[in-house]
Protein backbone atom coordinates (compact mmCIF):
# COMPACT_ATOMS: atom_id res chain seq x y z
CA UNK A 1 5.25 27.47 -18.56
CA UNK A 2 8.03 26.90 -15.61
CA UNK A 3 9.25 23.37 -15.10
CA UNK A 4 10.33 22.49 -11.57
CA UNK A 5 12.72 19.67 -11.55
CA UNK A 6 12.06 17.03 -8.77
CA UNK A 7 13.82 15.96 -5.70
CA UNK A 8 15.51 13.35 -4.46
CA UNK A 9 13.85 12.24 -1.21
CA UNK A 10 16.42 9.47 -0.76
CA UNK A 11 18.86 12.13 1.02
CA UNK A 12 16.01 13.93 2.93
CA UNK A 13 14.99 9.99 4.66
CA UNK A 14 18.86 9.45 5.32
CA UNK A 15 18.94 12.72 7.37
CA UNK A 16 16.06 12.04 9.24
CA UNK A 17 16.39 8.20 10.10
CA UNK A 18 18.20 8.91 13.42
CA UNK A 19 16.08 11.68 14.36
CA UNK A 20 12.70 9.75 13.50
CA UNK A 21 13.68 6.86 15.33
CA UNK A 22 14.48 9.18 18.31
CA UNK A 23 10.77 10.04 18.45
CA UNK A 24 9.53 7.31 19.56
CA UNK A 25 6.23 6.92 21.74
CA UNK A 26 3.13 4.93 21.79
CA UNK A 27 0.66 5.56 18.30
CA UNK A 28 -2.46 4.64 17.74
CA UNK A 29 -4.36 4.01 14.50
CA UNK A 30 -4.61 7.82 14.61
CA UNK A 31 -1.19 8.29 12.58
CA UNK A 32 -2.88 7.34 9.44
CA UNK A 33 -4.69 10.71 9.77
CA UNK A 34 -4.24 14.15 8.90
CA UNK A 35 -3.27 16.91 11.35
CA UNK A 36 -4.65 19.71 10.99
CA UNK A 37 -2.56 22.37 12.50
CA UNK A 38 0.60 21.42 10.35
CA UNK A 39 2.19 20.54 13.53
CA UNK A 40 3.91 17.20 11.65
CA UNK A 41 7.46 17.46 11.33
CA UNK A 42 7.90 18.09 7.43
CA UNK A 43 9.44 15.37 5.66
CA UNK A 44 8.59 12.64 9.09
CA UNK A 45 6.75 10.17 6.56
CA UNK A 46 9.76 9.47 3.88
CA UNK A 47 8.14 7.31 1.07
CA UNK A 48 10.48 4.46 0.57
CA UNK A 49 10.63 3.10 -3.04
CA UNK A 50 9.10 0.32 -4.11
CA UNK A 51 12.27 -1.25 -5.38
CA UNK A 52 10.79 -1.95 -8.61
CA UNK A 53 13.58 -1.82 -11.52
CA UNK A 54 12.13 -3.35 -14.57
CA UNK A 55 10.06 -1.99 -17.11
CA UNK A 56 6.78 -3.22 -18.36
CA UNK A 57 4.27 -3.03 -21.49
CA UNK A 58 1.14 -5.00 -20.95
CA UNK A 59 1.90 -8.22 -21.09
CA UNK A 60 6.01 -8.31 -19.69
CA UNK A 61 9.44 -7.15 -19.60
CA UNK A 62 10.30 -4.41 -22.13
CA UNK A 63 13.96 -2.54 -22.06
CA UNK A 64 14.00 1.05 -20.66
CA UNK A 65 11.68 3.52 -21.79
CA UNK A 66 12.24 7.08 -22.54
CA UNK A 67 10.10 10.15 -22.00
CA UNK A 68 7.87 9.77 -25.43
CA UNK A 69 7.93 6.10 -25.57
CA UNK A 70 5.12 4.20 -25.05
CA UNK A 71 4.96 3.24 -20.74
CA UNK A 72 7.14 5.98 -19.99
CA UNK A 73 6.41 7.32 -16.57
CA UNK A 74 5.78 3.61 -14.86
CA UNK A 75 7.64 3.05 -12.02
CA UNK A 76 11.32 2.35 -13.14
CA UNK A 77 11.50 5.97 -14.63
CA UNK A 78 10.48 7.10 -10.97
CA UNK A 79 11.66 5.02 -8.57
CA UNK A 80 11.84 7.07 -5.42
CA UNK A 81 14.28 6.23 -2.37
CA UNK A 82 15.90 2.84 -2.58
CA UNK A 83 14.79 1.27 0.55
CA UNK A 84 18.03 1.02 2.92
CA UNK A 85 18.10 -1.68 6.21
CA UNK A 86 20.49 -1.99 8.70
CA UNK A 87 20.49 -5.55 10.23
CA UNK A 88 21.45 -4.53 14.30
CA UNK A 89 22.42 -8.02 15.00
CA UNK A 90 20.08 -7.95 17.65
CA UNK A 91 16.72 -9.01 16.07
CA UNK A 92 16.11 -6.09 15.13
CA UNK A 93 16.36 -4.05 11.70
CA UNK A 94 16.24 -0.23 11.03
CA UNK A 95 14.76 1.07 7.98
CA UNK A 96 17.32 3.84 6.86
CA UNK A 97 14.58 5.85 4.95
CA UNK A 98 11.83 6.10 7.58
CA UNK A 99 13.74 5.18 10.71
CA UNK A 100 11.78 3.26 11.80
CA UNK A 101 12.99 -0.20 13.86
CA UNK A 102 11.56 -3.13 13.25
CA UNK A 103 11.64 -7.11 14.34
CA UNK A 104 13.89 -9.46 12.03
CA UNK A 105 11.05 -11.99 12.73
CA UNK A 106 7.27 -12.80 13.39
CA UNK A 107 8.87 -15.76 15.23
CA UNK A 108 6.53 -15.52 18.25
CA UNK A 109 7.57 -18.97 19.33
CA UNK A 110 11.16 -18.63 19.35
CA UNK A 111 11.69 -21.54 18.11
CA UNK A 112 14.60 -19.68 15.06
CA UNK A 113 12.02 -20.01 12.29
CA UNK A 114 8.95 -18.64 11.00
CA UNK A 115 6.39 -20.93 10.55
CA UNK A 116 2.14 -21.63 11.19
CA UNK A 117 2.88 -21.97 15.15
CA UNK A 118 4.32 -18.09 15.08
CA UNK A 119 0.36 -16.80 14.12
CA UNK A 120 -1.48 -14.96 16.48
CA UNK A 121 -5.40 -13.41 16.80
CA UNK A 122 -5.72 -9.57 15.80
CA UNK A 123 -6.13 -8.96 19.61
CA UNK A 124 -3.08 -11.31 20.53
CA UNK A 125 -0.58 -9.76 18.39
CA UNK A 126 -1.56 -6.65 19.35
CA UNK A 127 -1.77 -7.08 23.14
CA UNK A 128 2.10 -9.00 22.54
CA UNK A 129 3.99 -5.77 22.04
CA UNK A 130 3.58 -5.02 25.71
CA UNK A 131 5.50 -7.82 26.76
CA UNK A 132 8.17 -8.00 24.59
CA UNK A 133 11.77 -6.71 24.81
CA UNK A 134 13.84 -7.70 21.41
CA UNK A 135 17.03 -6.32 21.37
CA UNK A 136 16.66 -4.89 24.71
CA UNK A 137 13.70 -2.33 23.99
CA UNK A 138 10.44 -2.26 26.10
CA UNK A 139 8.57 0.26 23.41
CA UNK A 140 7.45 -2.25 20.57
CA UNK A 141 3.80 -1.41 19.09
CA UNK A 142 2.19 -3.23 16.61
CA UNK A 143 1.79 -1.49 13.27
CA UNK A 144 -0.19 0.72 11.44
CA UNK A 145 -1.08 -0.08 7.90
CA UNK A 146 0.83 2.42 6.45
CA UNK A 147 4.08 1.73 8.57
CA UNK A 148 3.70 -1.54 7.60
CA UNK A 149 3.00 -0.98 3.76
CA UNK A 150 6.56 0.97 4.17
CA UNK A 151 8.26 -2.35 3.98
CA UNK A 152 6.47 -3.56 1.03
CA UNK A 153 8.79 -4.28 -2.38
CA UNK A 154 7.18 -4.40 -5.96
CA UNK A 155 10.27 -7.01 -6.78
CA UNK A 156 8.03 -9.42 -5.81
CA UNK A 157 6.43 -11.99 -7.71
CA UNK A 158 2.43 -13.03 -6.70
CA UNK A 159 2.56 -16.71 -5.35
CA UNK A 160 -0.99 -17.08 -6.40
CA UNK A 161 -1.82 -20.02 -7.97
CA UNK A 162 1.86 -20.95 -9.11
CA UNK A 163 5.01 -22.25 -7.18
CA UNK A 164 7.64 -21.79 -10.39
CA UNK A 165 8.51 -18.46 -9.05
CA UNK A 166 8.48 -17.36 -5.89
CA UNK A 167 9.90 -13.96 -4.86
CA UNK A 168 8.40 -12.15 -1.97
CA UNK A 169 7.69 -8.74 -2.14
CA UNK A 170 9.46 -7.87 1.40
CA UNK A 171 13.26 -7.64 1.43
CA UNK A 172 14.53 -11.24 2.95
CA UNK A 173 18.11 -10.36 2.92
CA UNK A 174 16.94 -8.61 6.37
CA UNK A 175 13.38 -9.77 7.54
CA UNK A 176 12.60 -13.35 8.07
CA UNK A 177 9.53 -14.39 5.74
CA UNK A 178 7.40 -17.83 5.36
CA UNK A 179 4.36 -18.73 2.79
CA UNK A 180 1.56 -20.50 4.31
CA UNK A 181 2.06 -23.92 5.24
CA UNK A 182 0.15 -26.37 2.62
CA UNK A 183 0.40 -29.35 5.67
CA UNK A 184 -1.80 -27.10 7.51
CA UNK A 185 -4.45 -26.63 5.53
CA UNK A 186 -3.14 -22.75 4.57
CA UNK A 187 -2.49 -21.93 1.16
CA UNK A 188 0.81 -20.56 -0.52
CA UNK A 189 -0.60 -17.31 -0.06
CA UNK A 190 -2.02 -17.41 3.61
CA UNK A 191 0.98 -15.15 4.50
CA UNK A 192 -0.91 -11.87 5.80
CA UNK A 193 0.81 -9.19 8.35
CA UNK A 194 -1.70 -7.71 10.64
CA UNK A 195 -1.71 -3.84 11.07
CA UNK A 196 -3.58 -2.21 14.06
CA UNK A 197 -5.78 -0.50 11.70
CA UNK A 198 -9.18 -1.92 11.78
CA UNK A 199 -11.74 -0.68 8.93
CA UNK A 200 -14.97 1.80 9.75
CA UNK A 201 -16.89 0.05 7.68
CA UNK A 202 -17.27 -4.43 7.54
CA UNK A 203 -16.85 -6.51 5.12
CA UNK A 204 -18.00 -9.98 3.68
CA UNK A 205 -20.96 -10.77 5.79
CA UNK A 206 -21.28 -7.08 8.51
CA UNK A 207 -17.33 -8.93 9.85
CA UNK A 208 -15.41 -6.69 12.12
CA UNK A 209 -12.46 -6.15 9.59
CA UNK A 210 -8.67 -5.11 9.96
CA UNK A 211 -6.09 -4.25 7.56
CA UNK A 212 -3.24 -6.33 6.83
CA UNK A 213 -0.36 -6.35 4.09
CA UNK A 214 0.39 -10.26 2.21
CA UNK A 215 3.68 -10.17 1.32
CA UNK A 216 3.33 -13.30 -0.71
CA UNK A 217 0.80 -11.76 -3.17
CA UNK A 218 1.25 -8.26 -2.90
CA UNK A 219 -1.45 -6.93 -1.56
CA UNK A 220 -3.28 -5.11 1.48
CA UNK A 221 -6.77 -6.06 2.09
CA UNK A 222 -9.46 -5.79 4.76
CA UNK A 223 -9.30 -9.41 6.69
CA UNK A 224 -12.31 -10.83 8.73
CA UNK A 225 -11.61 -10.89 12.50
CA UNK A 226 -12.89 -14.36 12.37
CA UNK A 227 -12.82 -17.12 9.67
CA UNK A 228 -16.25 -18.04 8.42
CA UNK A 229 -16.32 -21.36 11.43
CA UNK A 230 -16.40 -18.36 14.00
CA UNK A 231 -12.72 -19.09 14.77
CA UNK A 232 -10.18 -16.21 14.88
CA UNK A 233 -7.96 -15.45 11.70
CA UNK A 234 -4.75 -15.91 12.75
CA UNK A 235 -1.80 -13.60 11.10
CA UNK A 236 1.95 -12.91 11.30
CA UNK A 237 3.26 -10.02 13.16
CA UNK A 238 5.97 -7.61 12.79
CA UNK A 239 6.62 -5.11 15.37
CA UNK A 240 8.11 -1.71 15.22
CA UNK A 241 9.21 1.31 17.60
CA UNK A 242 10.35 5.22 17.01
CA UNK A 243 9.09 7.47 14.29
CA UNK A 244 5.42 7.61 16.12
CA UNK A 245 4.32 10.56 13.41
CA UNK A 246 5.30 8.64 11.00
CA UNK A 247 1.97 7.84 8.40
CA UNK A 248 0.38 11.76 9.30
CA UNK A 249 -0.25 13.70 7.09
CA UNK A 250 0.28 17.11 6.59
CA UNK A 251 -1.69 18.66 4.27
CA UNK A 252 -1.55 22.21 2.46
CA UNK A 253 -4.47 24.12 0.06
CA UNK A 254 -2.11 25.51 -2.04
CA UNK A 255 -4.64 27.67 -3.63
CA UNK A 256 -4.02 26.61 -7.47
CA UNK A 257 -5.73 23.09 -7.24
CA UNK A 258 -3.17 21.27 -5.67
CA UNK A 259 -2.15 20.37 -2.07
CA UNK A 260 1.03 19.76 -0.93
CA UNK A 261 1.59 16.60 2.09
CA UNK A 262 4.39 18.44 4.26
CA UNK A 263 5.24 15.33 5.89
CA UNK A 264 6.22 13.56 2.37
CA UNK A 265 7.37 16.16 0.75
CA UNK A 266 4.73 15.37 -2.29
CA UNK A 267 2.71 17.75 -4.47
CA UNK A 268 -1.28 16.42 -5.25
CA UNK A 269 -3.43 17.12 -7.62
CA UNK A 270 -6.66 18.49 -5.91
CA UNK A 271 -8.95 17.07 -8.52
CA UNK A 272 -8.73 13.87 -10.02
CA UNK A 273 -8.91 13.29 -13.96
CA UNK A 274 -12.62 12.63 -13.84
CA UNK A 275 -12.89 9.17 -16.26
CA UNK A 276 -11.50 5.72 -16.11
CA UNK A 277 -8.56 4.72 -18.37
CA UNK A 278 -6.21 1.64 -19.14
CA UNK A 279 -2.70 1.61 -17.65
CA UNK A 280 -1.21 2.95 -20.80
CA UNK A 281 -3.05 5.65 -21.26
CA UNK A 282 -2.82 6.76 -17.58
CA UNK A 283 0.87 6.79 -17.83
CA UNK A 284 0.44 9.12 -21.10
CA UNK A 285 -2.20 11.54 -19.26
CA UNK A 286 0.12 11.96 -16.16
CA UNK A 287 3.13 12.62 -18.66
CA UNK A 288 1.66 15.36 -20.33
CA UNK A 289 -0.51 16.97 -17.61
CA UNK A 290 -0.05 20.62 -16.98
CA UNK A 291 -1.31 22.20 -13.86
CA UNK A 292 -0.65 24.68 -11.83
CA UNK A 293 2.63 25.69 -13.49
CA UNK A 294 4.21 22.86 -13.62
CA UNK A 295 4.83 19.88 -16.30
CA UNK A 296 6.56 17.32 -14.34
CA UNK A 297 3.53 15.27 -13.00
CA UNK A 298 3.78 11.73 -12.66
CA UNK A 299 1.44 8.78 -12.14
CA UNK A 300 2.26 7.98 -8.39
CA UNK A 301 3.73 4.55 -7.51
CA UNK A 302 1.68 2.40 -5.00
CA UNK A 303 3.53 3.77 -2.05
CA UNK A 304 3.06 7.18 -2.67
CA UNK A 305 -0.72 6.63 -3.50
CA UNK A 306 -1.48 4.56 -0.64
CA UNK A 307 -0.10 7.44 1.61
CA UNK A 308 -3.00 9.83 0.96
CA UNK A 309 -5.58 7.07 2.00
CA UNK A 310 -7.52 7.81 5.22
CA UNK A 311 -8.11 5.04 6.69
CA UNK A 312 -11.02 6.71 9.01
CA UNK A 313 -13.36 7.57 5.80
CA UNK A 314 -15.45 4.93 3.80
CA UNK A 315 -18.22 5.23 1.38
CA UNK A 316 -20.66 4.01 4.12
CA UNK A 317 -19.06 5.93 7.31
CA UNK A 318 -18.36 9.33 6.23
CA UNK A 319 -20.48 9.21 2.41
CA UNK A 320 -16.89 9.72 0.93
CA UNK A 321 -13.95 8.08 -0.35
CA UNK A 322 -11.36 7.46 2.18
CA UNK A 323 -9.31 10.07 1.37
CA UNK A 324 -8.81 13.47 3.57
CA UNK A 325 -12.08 15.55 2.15
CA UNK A 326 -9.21 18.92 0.99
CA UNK A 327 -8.97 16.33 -2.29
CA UNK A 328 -11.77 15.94 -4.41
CA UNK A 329 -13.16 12.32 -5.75
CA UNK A 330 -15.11 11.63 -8.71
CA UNK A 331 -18.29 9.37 -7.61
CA UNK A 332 -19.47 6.67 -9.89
CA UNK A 333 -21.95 3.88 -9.49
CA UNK A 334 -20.55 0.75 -8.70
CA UNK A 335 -21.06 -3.17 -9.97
CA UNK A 336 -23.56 -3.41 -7.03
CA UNK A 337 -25.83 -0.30 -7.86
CA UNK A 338 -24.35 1.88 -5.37
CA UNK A 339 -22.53 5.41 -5.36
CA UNK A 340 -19.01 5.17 -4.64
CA UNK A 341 -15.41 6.15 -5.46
CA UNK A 342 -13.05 4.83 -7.85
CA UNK A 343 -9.82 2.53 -7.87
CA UNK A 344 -6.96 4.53 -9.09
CA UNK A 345 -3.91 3.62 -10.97
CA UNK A 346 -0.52 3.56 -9.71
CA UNK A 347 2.65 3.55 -11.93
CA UNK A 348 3.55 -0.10 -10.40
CA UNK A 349 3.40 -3.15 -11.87
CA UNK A 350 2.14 -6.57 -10.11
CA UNK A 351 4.37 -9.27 -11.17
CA UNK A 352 3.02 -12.63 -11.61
CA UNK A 353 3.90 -16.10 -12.51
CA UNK A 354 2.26 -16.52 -15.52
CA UNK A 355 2.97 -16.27 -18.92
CA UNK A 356 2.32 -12.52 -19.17
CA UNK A 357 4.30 -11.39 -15.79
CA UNK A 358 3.68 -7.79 -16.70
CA UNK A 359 0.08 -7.49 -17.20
CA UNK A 360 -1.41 -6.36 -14.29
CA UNK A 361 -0.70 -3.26 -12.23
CA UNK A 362 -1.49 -1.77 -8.86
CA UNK A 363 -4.43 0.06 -7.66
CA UNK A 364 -5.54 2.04 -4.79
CA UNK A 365 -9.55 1.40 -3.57
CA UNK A 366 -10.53 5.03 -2.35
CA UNK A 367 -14.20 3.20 -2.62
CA UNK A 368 -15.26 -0.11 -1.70
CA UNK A 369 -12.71 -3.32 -3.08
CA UNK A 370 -15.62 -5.38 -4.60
CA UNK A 371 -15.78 -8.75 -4.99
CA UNK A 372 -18.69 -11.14 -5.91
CA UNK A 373 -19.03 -13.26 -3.70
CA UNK A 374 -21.67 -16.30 -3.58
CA UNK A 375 -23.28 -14.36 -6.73
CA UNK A 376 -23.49 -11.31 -4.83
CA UNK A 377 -21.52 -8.02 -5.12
CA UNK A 378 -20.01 -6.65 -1.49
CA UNK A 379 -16.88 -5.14 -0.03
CA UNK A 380 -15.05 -7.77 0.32
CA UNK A 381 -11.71 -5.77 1.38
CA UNK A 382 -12.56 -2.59 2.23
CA UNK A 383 -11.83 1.13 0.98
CA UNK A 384 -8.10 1.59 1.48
CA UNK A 385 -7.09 -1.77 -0.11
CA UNK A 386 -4.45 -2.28 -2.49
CA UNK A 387 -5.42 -5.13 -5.02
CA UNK A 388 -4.20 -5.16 -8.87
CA UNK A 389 -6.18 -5.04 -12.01
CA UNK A 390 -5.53 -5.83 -15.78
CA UNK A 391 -3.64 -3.05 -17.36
CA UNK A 392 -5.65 -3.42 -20.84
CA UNK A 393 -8.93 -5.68 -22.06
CA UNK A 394 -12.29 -5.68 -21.74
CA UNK A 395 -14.45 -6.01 -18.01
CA UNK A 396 -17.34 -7.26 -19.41
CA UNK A 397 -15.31 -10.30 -20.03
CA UNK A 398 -14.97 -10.19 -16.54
CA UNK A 399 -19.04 -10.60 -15.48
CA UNK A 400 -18.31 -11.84 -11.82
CA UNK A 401 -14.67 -10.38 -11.05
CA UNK A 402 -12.07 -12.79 -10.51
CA UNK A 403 -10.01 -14.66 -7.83
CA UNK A 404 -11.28 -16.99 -4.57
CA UNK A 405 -13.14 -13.55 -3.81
CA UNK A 406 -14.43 -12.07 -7.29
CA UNK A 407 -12.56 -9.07 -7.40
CA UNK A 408 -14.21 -6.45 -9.62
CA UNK A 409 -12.56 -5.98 -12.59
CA UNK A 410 -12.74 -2.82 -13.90
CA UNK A 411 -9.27 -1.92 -15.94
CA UNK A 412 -10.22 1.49 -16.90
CA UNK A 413 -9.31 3.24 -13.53
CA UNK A 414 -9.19 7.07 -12.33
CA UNK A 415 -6.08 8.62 -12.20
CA UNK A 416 -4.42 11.05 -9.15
CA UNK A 417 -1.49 13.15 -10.65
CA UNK A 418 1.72 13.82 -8.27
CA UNK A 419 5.22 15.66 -8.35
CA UNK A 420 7.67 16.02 -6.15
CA UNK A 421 7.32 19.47 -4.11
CA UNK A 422 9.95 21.97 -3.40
């Protein structure tokens, strides 16, 4: 047995910031998909942390865990790249990792504040980037899901259903954030980013659906063009330029059952583990997995997981999970009857403000997000979402999922094994 010892992609995203950011042109919700002639720069989608420190047991904070302990292998032991901003004193930000340039602000007003006035239609804040010229630049797009998951943080704490502590998970020493305004009907939570990338598939009731990322709760999720009155959901917008291949893949068969993404600089397991387990024993199972020659596998953190989603496959598109088809998916049969793909486990906990902070974690949907909704199960937020799950219990306590849009609960979740590759 040869163990490979992993690398520190922090230095690799430093390099490449100017040189990403150089690159920019006009992208389309094609850069969440994989090219096929490995023409992708390697290493032009740096993974930035998730800037998640603490460790966690089930229920909340535990002190730092060591390789046997119990939880070893959640996201503290692997953190990543620290994410890295420069403010440009311009209204504008870079990201040091990907290079990519952002706005400070989804101040669309420009009024100085961030507020329920800044929101904007899916087709408004996308048709804005043509017109504007922050700091001076005429080359602002809107989004894709995955560049804008790339400024997510896991310090967060979800403002659902509690005010005690609220921490978003989206670094506000540089970007300019705002919950939802209660006087306006919103709730704490109503604080979704739209992305350009629109799901294959619908959701809720056949609605045309786009991806978005909260970053009061934590989560990406599929979100209605239109609000059940036929109005249009209205979201905040970030803009960004440069680093145009940044979010496509570039995949390698590596011929022993793994693939290597060239553009991350990330090592996959072909195959997934096949069963569903808690969060604890997922972190055990990726600890001592062998394959391929190497025993320094990891359970991915929600960044790294969410990179392999393709955002052009569903269950009801393309009959697969949306992930590129080189990877193999275990099907099961869903809460509604159906075949379909499972949620898988990330190594990163989703704080909340209850009384056990530590007890959920992050999952990736590669199959429809359930929820039961007006007794009925449906995809309510669409293969490619990012929602959170208990990390231990019981889901037939759990009969009609939980949360405003029954979320199925299913706490025993696949498992997708990574390493760093060299």
């Amino acid at each position: 047995m040869r163990t490979h010892s992993t690398k520190t992609r922090a230095a690799i995203g430093a390099i490449l910031a100017a040189a990403l950011l150089a690159l920019g042109c006009e992208a389309a919700d094609a850069s969440d998909q994989t090219d096929d002639d490995n023409a992708v720069v390697e290493n032009s989608y740096s993974i930035v942390g998730t800037n998640q420190t603490t460790y966690y047991d089930d229920a909340g904070e535990i002190g730092a865990t060591s390789p046997g302990d119990d939880y070893y292998g959640q996201n503290a032991n692997h953190p990543g790249a620290a994410p890295s901003y420069t403010d440009n004193g311009d209204g504008t930000v870079t990201d040091n990792v990907t290079g990519l340039m952002w706005t400070k602000a989804a101040d669309t007003d420009g009024d100085g504040s961030v507020g329920y006035a800044d929101k904007l239609s899916f087709q408004d804040a996308i048709d804005r980037a043509a017109t504007l010229r922050v700091g001076g630049y005429d080359d602002w797009r809107a989004p894709t899901i995955k560049e804008l998951y790339s400024l997510i943080v896991f310090s967060g704490v979800d403002a659902s259903g509690q005010t005690t502590t609220l921490v978003p998970f989206i670094d506000t020493d540089y970007f300019d954030f705002a919950y939802g305004d209660e006087s306006e009907g919103e709730r704490l939570i109503d604080a979704q980013y739209v992305s350009t990338t629109s799901y294959v598939d619908y959701t809720m009731n056949d609605d045309p659906t786009v991806f978005g990322v909260n970053f009061a709760d934590g989560r990406i999720k599929g979100y209605p063009k239109t609000t059940p009155d036929g109005s249009e959901k209205l979201f905040y917008a970030f803009y960004v330029r440069g680093g145009s291949s940044y979010g496509v893949n570039s995949f390698s068969d590596n011929g022993d059952g793994t693939i290597t993404d060239n553009a991350t600089g990330l090592m996959w397991a072909q195959d997934d583990n096949g069963a569903g387990l808690d969060w604890k024993n997922a972190l055990a199972y990726a600890e001592s997995a062998e394959l391929a020659g190497y025993d320094d596998w990891r359970l991915p953190d929600a960044k790294e997981l969410q990179s392999i989603v393709d955002y052009s496959r569903s269950p009801a598109t393309s009959a697969s999970a949306a992930i590129d088809p080189i990877f193999d998916c275990t099907q099961i049969t869903n809460e509604a009857g159906e075949t379909d793909y499972p949620y898988y486990w990330t190594s990163t906990t989703h704080v909340n403000g209850s009384l056990e902070p530590g007890g959920y974690a992050c999952y990736l949907s590669f199959g429809r997000a359930l929820g039961n909704m007006r007794g009925s199960w449906m995809d309510v937020h669409g293969a490619g979402a990012q929602r959170s799950d208990p990390k231990a219990g019981d889901p037939a306590d759990y009969p009609t999922g939980f949360g405003p849009q029954g979320d199925a609960i299913r706490i025993f979740n696949h498992v997708r094994l990574v390493r760093d590759a060299e």
